[in-house]
PDB file of N, CA and C in Angstrom:
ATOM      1  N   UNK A   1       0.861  -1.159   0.000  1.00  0.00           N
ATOM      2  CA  UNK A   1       0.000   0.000   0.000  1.00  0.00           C
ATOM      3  C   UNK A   1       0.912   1.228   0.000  1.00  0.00           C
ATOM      4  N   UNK A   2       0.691   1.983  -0.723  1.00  0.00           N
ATOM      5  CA  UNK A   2       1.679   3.116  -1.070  1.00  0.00           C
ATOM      6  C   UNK A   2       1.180   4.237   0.076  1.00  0.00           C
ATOM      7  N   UNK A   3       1.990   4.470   0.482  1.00  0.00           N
ATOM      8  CA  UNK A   3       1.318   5.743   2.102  1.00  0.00           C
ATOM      9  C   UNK A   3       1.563   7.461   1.479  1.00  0.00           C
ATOM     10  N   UNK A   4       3.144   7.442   0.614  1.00  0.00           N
ATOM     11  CA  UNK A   4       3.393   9.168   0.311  1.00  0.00           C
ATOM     12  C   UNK A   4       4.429   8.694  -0.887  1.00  0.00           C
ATOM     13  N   UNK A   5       3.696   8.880  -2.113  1.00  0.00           N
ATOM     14  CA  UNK A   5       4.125   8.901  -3.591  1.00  0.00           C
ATOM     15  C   UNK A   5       5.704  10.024  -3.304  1.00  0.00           C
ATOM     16  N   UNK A   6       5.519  11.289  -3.151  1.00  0.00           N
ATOM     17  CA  UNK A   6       6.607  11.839  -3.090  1.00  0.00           C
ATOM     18  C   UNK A   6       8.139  11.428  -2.410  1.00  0.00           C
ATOM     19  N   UNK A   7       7.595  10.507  -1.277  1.00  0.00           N
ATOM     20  CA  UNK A   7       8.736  10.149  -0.348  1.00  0.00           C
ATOM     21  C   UNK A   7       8.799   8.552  -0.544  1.00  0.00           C
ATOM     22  N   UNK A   8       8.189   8.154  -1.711  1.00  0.00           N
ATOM     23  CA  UNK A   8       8.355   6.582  -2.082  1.00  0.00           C
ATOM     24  C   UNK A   8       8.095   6.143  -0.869  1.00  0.00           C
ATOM     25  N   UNK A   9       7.060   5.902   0.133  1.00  0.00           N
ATOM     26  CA  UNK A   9       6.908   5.123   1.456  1.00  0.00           C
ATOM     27  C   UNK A   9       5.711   4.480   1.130  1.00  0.00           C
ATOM     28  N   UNK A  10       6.237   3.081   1.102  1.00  0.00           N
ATOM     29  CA  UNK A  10       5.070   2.211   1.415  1.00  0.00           C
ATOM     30  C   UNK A  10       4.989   1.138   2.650  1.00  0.00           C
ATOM     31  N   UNK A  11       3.790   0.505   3.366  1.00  0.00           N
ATOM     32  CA  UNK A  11       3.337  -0.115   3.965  1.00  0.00           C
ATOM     33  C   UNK A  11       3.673  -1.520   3.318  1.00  0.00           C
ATOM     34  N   UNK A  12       3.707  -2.865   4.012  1.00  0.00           N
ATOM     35  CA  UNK A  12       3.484  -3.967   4.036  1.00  0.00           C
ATOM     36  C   UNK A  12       3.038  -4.748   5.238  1.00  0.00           C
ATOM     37  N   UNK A  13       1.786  -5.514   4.885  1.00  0.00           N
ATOM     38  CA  UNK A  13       1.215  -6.164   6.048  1.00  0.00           C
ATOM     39  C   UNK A  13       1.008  -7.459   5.825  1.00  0.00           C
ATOM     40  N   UNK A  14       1.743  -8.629   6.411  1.00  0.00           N
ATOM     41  CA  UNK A  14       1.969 -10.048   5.877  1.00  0.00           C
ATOM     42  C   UNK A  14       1.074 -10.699   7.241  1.00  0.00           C
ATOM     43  N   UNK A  15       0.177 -11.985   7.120  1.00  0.00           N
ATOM     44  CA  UNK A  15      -0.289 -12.740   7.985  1.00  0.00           C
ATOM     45  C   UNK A  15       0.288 -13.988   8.024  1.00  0.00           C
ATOM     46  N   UNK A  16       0.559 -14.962   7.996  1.00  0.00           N
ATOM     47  CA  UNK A  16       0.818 -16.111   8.209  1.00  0.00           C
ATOM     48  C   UNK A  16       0.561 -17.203   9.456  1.00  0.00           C
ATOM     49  N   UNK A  17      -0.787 -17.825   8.722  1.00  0.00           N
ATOM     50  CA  UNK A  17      -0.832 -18.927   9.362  1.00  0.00           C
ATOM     51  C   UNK A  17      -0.193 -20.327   9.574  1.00  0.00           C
ATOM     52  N   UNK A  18       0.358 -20.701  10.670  1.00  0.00           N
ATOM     53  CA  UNK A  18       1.105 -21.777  10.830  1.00  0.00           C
ATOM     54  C   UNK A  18       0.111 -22.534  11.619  1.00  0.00           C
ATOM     55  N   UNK A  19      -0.125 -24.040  11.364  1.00  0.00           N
ATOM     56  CA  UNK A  19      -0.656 -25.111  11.973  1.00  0.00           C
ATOM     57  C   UNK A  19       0.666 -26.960  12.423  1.00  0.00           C
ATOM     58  N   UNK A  20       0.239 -26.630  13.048  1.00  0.00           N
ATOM     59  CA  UNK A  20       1.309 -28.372  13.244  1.00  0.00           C
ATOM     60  C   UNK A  20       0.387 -29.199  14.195  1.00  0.00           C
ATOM     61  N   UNK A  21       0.521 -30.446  13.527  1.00  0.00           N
ATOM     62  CA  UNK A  21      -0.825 -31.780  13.584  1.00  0.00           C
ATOM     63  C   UNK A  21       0.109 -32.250  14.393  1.00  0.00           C
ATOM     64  N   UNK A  22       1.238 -32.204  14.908  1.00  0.00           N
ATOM     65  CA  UNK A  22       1.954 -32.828  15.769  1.00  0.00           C
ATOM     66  C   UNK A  22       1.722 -32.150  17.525  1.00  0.00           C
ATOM     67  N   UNK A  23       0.773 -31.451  17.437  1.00  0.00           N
ATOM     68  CA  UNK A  23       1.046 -30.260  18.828  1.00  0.00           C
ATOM     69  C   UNK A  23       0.780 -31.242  20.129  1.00  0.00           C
ATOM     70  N   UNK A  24       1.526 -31.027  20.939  1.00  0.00           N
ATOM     71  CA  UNK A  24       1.268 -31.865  22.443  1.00  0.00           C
ATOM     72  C   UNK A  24      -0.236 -31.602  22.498  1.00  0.00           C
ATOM     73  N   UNK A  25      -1.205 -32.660  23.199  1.00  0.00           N
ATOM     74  CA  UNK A  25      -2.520 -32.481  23.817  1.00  0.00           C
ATOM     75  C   UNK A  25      -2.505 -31.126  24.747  1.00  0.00           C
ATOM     76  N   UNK A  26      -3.427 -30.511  24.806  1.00  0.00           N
ATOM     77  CA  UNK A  26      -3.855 -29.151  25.838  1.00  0.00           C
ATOM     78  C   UNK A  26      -3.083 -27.849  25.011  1.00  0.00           C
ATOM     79  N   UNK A  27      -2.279 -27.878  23.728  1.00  0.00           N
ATOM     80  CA  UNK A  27      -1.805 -27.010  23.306  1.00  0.00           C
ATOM     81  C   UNK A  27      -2.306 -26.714  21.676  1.00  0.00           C
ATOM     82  N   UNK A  28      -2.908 -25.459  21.258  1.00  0.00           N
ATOM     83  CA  UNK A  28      -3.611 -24.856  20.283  1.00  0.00           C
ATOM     84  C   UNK A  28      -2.510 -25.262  19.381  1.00  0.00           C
ATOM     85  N   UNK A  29      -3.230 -26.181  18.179  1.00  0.00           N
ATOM     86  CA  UNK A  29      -2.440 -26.351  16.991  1.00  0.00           C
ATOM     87  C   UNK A  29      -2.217 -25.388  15.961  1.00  0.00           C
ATOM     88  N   UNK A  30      -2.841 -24.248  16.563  1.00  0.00           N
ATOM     89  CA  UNK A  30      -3.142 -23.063  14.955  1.00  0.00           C
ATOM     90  C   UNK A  30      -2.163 -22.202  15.755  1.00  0.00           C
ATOM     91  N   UNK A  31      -0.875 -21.614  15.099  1.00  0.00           N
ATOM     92  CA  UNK A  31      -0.364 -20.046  15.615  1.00  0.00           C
ATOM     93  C   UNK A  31      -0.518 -18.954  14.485  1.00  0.00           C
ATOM     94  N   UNK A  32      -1.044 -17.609  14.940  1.00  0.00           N
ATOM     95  CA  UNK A  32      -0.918 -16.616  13.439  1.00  0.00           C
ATOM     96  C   UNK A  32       0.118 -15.715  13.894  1.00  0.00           C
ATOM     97  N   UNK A  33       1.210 -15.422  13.274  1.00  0.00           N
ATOM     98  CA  UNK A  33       2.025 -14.757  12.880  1.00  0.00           C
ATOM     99  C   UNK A  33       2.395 -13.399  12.135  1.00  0.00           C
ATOM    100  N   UNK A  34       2.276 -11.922  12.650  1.00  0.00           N
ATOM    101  CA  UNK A  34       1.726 -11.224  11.585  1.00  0.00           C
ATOM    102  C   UNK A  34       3.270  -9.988  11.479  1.00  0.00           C
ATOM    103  N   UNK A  35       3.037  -9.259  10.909  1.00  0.00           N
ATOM    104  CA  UNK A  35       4.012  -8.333  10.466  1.00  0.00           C
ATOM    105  C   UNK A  35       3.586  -6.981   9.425  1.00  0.00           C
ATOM    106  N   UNK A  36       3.779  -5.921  10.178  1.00  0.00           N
ATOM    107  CA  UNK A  36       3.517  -4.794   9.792  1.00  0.00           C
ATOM    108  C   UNK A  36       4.987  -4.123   9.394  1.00  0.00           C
ATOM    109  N   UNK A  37       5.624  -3.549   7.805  1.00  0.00           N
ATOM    110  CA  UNK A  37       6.802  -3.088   7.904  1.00  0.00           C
ATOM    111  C   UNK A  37       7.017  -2.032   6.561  1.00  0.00           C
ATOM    112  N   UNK A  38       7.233  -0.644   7.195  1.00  0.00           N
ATOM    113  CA  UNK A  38       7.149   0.242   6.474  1.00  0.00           C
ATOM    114  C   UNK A  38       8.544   0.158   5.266  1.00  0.00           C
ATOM    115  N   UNK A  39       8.259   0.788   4.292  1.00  0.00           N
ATOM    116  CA  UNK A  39       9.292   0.524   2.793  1.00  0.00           C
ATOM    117  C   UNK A  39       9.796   2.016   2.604  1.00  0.00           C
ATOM    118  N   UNK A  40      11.019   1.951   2.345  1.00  0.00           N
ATOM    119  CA  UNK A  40      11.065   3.120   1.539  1.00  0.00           C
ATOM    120  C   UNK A  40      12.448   2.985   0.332  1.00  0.00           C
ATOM    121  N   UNK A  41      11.771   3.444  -0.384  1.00  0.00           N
ATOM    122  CA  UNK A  41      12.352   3.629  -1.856  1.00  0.00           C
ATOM    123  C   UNK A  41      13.281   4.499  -1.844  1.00  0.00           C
ATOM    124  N   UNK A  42      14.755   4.522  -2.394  1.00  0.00           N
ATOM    125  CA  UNK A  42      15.674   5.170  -2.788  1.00  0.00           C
ATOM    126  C   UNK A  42      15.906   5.230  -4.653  1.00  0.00           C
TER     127      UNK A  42
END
């Protein structure tokens, strides 16, 4: 997502879901993972 054309700054926002069928009993097999990370262009 482009935030300021003049100063080339853009946004990136990544999700990633991770699951493992191996998880000990009493522990949530789903983790989400996320990441917000601003860009800038030279």
């Amino acid at each position: 997502m482009l935030l300021d054309e003049a100063m080339n700054l853009s946004m990136k926002v990544s999700l990633l879901d991770r699951y493992d069928n191996h998880a000990p009993v009493g522990i949530k097999p789903n983790d989400l993972d996320y990441a917000v990370t601003l860009l800038r262009g030279f």
